[in-house]
C-alpha atoms as a PDB file:
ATOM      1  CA  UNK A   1      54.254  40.035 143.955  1.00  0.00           C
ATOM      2  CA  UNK A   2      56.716  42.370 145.249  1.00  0.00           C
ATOM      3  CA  UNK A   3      60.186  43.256 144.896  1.00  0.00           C
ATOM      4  CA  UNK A   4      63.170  45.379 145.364  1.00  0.00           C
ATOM      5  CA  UNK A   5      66.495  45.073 144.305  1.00  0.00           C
ATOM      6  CA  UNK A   6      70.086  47.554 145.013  1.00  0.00           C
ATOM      7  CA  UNK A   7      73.515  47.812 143.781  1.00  0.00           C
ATOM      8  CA  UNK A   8      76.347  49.251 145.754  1.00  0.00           C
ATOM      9  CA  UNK A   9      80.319  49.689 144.635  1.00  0.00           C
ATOM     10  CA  UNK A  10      81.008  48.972 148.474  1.00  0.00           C
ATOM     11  CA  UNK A  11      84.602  49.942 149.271  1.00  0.00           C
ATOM     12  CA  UNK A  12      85.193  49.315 146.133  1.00  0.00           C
ATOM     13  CA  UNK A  13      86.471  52.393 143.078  1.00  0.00           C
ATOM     14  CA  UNK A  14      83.690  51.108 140.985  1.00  0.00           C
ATOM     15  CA  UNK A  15      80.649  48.574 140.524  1.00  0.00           C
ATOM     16  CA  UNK A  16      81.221  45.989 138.694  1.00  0.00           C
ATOM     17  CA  UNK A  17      77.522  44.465 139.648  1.00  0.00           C
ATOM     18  CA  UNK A  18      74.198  44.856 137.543  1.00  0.00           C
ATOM     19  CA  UNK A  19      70.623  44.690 138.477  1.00  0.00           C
ATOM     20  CA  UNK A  20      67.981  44.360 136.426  1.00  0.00           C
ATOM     21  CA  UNK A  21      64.448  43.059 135.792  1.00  0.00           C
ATOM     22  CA  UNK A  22      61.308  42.898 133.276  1.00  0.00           C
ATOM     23  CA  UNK A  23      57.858  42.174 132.618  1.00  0.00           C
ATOM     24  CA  UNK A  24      55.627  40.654 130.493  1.00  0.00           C
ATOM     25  CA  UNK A  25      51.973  40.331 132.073  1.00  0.00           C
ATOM     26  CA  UNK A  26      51.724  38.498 135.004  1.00  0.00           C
ATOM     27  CA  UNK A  27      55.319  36.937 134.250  1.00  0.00           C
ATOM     28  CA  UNK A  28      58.543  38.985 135.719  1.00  0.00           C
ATOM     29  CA  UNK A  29      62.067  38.452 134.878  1.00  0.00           C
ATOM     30  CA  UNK A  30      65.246  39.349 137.583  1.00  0.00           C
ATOM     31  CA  UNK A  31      68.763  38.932 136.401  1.00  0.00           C
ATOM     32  CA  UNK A  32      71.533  39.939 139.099  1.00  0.00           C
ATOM     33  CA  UNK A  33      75.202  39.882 137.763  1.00  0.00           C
ATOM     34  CA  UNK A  34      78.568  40.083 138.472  1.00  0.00           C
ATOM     35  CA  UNK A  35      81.451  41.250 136.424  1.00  0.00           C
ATOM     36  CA  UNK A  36      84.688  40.192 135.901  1.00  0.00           C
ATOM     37  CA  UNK A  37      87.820  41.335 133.638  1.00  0.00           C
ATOM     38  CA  UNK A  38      89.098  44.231 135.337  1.00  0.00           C
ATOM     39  CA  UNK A  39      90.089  47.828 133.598  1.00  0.00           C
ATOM     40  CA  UNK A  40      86.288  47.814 133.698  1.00  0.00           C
ATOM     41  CA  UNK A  41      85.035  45.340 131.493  1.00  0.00           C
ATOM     42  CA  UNK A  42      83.725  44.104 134.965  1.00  0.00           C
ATOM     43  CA  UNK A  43      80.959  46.841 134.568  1.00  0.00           C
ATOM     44  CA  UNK A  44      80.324  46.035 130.427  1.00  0.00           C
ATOM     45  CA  UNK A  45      80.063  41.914 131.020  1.00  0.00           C
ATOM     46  CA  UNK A  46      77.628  42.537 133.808  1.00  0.00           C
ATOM     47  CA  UNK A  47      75.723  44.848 132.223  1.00  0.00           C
ATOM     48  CA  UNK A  48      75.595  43.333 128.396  1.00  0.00           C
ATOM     49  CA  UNK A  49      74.668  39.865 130.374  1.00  0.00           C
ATOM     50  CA  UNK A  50      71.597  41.488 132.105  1.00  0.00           C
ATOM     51  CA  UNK A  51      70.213  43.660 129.128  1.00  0.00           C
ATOM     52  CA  UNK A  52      70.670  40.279 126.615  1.00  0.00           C
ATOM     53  CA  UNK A  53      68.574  37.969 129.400  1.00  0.00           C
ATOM     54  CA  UNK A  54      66.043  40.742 129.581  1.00  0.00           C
ATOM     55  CA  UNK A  55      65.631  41.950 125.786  1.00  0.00           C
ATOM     56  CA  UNK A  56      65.632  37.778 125.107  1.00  0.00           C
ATOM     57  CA  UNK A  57      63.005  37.573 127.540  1.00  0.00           C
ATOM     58  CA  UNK A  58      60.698  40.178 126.217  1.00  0.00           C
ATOM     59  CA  UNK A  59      60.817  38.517 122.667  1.00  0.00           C
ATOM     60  CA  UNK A  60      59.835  35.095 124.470  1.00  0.00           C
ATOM     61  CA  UNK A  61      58.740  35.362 128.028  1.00  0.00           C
ATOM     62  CA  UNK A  62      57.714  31.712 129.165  1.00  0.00           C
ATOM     63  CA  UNK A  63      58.480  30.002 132.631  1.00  0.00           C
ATOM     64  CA  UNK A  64      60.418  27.158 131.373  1.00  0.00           C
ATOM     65  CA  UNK A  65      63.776  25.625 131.682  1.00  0.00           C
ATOM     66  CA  UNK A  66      64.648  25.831 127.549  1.00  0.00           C
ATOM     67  CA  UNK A  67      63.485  29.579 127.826  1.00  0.00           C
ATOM     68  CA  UNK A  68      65.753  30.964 130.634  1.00  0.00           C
ATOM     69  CA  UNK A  69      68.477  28.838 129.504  1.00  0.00           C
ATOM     70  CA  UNK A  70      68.163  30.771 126.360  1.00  0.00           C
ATOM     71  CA  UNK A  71      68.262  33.703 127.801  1.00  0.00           C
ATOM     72  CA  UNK A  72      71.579  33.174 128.916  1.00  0.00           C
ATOM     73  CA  UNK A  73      72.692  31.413 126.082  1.00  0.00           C
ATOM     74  CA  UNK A  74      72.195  34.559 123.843  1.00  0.00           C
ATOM     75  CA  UNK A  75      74.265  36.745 126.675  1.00  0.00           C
ATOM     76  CA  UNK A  76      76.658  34.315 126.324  1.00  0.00           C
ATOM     77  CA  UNK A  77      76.775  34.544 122.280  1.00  0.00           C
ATOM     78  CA  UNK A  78      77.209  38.547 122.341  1.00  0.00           C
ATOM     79  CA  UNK A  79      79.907  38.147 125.579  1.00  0.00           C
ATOM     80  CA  UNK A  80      82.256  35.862 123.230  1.00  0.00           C
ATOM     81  CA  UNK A  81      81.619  37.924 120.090  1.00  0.00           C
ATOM     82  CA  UNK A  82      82.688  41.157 122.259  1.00  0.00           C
ATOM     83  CA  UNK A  83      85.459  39.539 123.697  1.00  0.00           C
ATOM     84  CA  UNK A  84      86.982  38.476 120.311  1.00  0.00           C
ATOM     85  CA  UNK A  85      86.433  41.366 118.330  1.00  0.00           C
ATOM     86  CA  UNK A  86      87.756  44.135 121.413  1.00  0.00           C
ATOM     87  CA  UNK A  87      91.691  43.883 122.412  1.00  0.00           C
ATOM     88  CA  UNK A  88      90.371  45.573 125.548  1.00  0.00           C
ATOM     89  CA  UNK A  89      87.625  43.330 126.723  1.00  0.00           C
ATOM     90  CA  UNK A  90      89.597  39.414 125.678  1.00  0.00           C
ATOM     91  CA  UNK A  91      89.133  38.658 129.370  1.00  0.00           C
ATOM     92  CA  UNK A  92      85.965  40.003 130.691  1.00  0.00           C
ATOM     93  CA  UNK A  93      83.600  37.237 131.955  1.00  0.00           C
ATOM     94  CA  UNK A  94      80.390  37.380 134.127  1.00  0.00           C
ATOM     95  CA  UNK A  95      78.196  35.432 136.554  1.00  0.00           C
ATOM     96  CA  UNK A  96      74.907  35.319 136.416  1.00  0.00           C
ATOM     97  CA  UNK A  97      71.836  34.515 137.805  1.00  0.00           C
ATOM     98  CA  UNK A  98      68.279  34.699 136.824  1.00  0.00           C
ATOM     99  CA  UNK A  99      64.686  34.220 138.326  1.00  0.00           C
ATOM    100  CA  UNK A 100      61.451  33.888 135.917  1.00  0.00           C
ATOM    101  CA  UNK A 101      58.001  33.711 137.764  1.00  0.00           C
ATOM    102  CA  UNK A 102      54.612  34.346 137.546  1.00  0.00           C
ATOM    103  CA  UNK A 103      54.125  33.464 141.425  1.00  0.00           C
ATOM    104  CA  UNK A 104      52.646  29.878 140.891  1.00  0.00           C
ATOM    105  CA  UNK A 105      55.365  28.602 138.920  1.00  0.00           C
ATOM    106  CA  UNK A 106      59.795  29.843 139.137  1.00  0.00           C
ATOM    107  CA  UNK A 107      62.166  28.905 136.755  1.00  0.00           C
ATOM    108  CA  UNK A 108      65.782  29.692 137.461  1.00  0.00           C
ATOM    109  CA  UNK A 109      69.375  29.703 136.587  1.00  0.00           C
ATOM    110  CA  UNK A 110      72.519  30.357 137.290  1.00  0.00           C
ATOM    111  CA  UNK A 111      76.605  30.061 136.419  1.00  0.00           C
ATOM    112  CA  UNK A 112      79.249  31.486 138.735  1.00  0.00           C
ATOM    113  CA  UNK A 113      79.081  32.252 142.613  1.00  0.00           C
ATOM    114  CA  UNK A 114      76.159  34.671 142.825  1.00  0.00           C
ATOM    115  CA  UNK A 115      73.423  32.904 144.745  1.00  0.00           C
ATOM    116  CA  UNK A 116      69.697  32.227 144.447  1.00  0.00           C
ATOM    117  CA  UNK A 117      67.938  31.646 147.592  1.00  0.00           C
ATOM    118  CA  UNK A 118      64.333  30.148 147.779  1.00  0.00           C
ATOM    119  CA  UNK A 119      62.398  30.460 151.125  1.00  0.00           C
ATOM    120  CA  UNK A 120      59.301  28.429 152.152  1.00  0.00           C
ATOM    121  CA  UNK A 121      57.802  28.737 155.793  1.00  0.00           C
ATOM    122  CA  UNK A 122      60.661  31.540 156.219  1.00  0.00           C
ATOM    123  CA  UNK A 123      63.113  28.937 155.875  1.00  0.00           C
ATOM    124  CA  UNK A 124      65.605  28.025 153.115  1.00  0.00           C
ATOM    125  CA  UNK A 125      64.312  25.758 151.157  1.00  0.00           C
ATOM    126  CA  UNK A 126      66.534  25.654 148.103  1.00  0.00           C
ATOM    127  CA  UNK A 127      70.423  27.595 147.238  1.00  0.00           C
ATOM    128  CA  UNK A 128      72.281  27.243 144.463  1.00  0.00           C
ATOM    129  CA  UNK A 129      75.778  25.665 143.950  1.00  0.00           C
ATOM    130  CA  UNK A 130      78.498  27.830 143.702  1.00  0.00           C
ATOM    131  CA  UNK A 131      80.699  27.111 140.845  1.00  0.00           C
ATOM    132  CA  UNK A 132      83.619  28.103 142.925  1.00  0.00           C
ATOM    133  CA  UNK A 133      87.101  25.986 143.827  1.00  0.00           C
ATOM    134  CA  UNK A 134      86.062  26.953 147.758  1.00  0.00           C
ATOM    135  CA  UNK A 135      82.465  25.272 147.097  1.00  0.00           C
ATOM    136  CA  UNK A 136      83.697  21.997 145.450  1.00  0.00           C
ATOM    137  CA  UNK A 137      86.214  21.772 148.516  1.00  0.00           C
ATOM    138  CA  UNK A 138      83.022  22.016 150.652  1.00  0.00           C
ATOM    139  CA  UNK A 139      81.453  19.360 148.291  1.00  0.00           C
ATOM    140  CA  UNK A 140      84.303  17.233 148.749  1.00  0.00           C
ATOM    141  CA  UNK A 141      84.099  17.466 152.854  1.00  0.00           C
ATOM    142  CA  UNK A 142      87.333  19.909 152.874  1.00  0.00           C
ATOM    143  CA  UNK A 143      85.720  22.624 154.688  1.00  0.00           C
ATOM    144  CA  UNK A 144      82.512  23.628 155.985  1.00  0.00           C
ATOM    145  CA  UNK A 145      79.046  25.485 154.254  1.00  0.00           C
ATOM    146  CA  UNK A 146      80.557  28.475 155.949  1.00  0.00           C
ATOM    147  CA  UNK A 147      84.019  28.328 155.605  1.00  0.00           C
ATOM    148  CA  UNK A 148      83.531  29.001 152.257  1.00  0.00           C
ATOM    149  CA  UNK A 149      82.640  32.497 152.473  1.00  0.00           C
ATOM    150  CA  UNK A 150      86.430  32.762 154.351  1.00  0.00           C
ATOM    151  CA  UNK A 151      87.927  30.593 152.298  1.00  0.00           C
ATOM    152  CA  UNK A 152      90.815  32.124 149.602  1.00  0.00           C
ATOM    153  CA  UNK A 153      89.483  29.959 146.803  1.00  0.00           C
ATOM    154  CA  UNK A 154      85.572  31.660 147.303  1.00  0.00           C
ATOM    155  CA  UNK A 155      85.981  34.120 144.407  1.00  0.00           C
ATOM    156  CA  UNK A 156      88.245  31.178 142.168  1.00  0.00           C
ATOM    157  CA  UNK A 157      85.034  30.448 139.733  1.00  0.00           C
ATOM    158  CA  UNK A 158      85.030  27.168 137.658  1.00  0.00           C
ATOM    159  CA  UNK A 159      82.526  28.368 135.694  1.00  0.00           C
ATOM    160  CA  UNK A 160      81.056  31.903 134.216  1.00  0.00           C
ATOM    161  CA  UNK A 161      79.545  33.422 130.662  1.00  0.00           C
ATOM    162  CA  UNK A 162      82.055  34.612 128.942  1.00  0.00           C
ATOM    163  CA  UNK A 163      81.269  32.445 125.540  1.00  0.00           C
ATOM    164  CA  UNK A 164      79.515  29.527 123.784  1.00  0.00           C
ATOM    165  CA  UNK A 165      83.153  27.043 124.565  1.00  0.00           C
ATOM    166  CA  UNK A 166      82.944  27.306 128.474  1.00  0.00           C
ATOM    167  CA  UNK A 167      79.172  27.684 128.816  1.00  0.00           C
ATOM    168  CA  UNK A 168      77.290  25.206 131.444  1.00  0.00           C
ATOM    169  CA  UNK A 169      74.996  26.782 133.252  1.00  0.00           C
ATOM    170  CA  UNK A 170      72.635  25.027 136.041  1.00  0.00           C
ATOM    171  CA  UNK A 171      68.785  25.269 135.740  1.00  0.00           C
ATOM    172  CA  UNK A 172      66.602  24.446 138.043  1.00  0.00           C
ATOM    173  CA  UNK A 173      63.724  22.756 136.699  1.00  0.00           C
ATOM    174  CA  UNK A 174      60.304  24.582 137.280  1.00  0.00           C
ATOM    175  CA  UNK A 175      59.177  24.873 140.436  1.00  0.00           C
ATOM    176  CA  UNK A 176      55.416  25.755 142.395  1.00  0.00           C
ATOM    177  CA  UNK A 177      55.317  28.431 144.360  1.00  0.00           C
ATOM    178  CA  UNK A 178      53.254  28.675 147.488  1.00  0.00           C
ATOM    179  CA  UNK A 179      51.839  32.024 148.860  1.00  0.00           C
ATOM    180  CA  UNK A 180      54.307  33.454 151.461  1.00  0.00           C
ATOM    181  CA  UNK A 181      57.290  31.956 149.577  1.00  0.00           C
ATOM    182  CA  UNK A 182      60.331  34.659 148.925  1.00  0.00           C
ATOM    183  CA  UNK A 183      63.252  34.793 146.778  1.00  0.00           C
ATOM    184  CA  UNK A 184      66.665  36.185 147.569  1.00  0.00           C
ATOM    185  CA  UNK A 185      69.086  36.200 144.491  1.00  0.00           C
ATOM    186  CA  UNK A 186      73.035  37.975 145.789  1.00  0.00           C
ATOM    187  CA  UNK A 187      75.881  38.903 144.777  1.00  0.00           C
ATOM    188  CA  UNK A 188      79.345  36.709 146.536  1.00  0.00           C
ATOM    189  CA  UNK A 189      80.246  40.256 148.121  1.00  0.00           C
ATOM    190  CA  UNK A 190      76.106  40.433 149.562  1.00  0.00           C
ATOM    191  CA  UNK A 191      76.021  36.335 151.042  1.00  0.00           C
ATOM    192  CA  UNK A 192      80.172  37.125 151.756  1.00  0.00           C
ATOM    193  CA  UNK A 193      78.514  39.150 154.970  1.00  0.00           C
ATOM    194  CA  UNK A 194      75.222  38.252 155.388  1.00  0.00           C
ATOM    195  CA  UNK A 195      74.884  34.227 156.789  1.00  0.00           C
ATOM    196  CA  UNK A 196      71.914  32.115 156.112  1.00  0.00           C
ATOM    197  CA  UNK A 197      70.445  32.350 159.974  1.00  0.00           C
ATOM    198  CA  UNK A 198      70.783  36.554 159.303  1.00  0.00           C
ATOM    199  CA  UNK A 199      68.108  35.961 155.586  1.00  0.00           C
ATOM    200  CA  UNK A 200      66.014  34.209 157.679  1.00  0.00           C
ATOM    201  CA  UNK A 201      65.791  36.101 160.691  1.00  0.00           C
ATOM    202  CA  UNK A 202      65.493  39.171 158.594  1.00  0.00           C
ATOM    203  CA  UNK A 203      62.687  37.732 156.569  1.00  0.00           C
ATOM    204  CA  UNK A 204      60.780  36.902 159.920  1.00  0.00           C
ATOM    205  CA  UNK A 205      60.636  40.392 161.252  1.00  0.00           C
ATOM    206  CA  UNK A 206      60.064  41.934 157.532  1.00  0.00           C
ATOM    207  CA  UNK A 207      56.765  42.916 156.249  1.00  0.00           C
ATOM    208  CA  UNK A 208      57.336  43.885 152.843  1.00  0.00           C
ATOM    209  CA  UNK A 209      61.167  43.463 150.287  1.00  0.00           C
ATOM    210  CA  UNK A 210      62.086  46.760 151.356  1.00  0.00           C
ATOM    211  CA  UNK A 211      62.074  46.007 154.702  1.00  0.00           C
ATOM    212  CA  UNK A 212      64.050  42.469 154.567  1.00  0.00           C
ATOM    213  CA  UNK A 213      66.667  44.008 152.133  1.00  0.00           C
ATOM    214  CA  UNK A 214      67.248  46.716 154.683  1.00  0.00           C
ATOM    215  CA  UNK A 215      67.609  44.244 157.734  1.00  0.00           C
ATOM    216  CA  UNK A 216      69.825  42.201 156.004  1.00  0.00           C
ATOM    217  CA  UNK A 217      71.729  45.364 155.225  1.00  0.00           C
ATOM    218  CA  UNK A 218      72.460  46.011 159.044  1.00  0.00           C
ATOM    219  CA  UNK A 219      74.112  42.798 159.057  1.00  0.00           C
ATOM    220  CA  UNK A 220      76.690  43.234 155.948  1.00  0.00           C
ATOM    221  CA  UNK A 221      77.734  46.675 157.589  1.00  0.00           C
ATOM    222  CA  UNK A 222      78.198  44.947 161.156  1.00  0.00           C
ATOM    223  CA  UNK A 223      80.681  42.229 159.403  1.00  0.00           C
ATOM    224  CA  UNK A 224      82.583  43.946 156.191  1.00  0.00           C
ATOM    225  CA  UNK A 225      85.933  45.091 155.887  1.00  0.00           C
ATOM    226  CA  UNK A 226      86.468  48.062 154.576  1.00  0.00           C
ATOM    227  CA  UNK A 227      87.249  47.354 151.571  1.00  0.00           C
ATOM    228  CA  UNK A 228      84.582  45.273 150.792  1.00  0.00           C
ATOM    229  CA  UNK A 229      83.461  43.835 147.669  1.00  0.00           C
ATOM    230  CA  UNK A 230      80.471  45.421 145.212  1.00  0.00           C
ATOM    231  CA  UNK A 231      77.508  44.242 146.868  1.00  0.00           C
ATOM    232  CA  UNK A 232      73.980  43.743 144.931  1.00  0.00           C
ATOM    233  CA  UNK A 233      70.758  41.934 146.028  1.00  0.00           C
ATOM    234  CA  UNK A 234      66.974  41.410 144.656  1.00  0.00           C
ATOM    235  CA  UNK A 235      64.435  40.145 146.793  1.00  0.00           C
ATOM    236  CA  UNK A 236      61.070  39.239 145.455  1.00  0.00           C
ATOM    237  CA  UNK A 237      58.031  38.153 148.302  1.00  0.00           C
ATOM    238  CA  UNK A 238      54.570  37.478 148.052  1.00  0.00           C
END
């Protein structure tokens, strides 16, 4: 198995992503976040989120659906006991996503709009749901797949950890992995710029992470604004 991840503030004052990952034998962890909150808190809910899913998984690493939903449950517990007890942080809130594999079997998760993408043949095989007001338009034939990353409502999130009341994450339920499958887990402000036809094209002419993270990279800078959101992205291959 091999991966690589990156976090960038984009055109953005500061990063209000987090990266991170862990081990445990032949079993790896990968957590990619997003804050939210502002004056930032942005920065603390992403990064308390990914060091709670990774210290949880250390205690218990296990490729199952009640062990990475615990892992997110316990961010979730310390988010809502932070945001209570700090005037300065009542409104910080975080997506999340995390991957758990040992590269025959993948559990993974997610709340909010940052993205897992599974590829099989070097096509998509599986993306998670965005819980997003510009997604359920799309679900409710308002707009198209793609409109969404235009849309005003894309960044309007129905759903993030920010505390035991409003947590409902998705979890996939585990999954077999098949030698040249690939992972892609992003950030709104990575997928915002990079389509679904770049990942895969990308991931044809790649021979290694690195290399696919870095073509896909050619294709964010061709299409962002200037201002463009923090970007982050992990991609894990065979």
């Amino acid at each position: 198995m091999r991966a690589v991840s990156l976090s960038n503030r984009g055109g953005r004052a500061n990063n209000e992503d987090c990266v991170k990952s862990a081990r445990s034998g032949d079993i790896f962890c990968f957590v990619l976040c997003d804050g939210l909150g502002g004056q930032l808190c942005g920065e603390v809910a992403s990064r308390l989120v990914c060091d709670t899913v990774c210290a949880e998984f250390e205690k218990n690493p296990e490729i199952s659906e009640e062990a990475v939903y615990n892992y997110l449950r316990k961010s979730a517990e310390i988010l809502g006991f932070e945001r209570e007890n700090n005037d300065d942080r009542t409104d910080m809130a975080s997506t999340a996503a995390v991957l758990v594999t040992n590269w025959r079997k993948a559990v993974w998760a997610h709340i909010g709009d940052s993205r897992l993408y599974h590829f099989r043949d070097g096509q998509i095989k599986t993306v998670t749901d965005d819980h997003s007001i510009a997604f359920m338009q799309y679900a409710d034939g308002m707009i198209t797949y793609d409109d969404i990353r235009r849309s005003p409502n894309q960044n309007k999130l129905l759903r993030c950890v920010c505390d035991m009341d409003n947590f409902d994450p998705d979890v996939e339920h585990v999954t077999d992995v098949e030698r040249g499958d690939a992972f892609l887990i992003c950030s709104d402000g990575f997928w915002e710029y990079v389509n679904e036809d770049d990942m895969e094209d990308a991931l044809a002419l790649s021979a290694s992470p690195k290399e696919w993270v870095e073509k896909m990279l050619v294709s964010l800078h061709k299409h962002a604004k200037k201002n463009n959101d923090n970007y982050s992205a992990i991609a894990v291959t065979a």
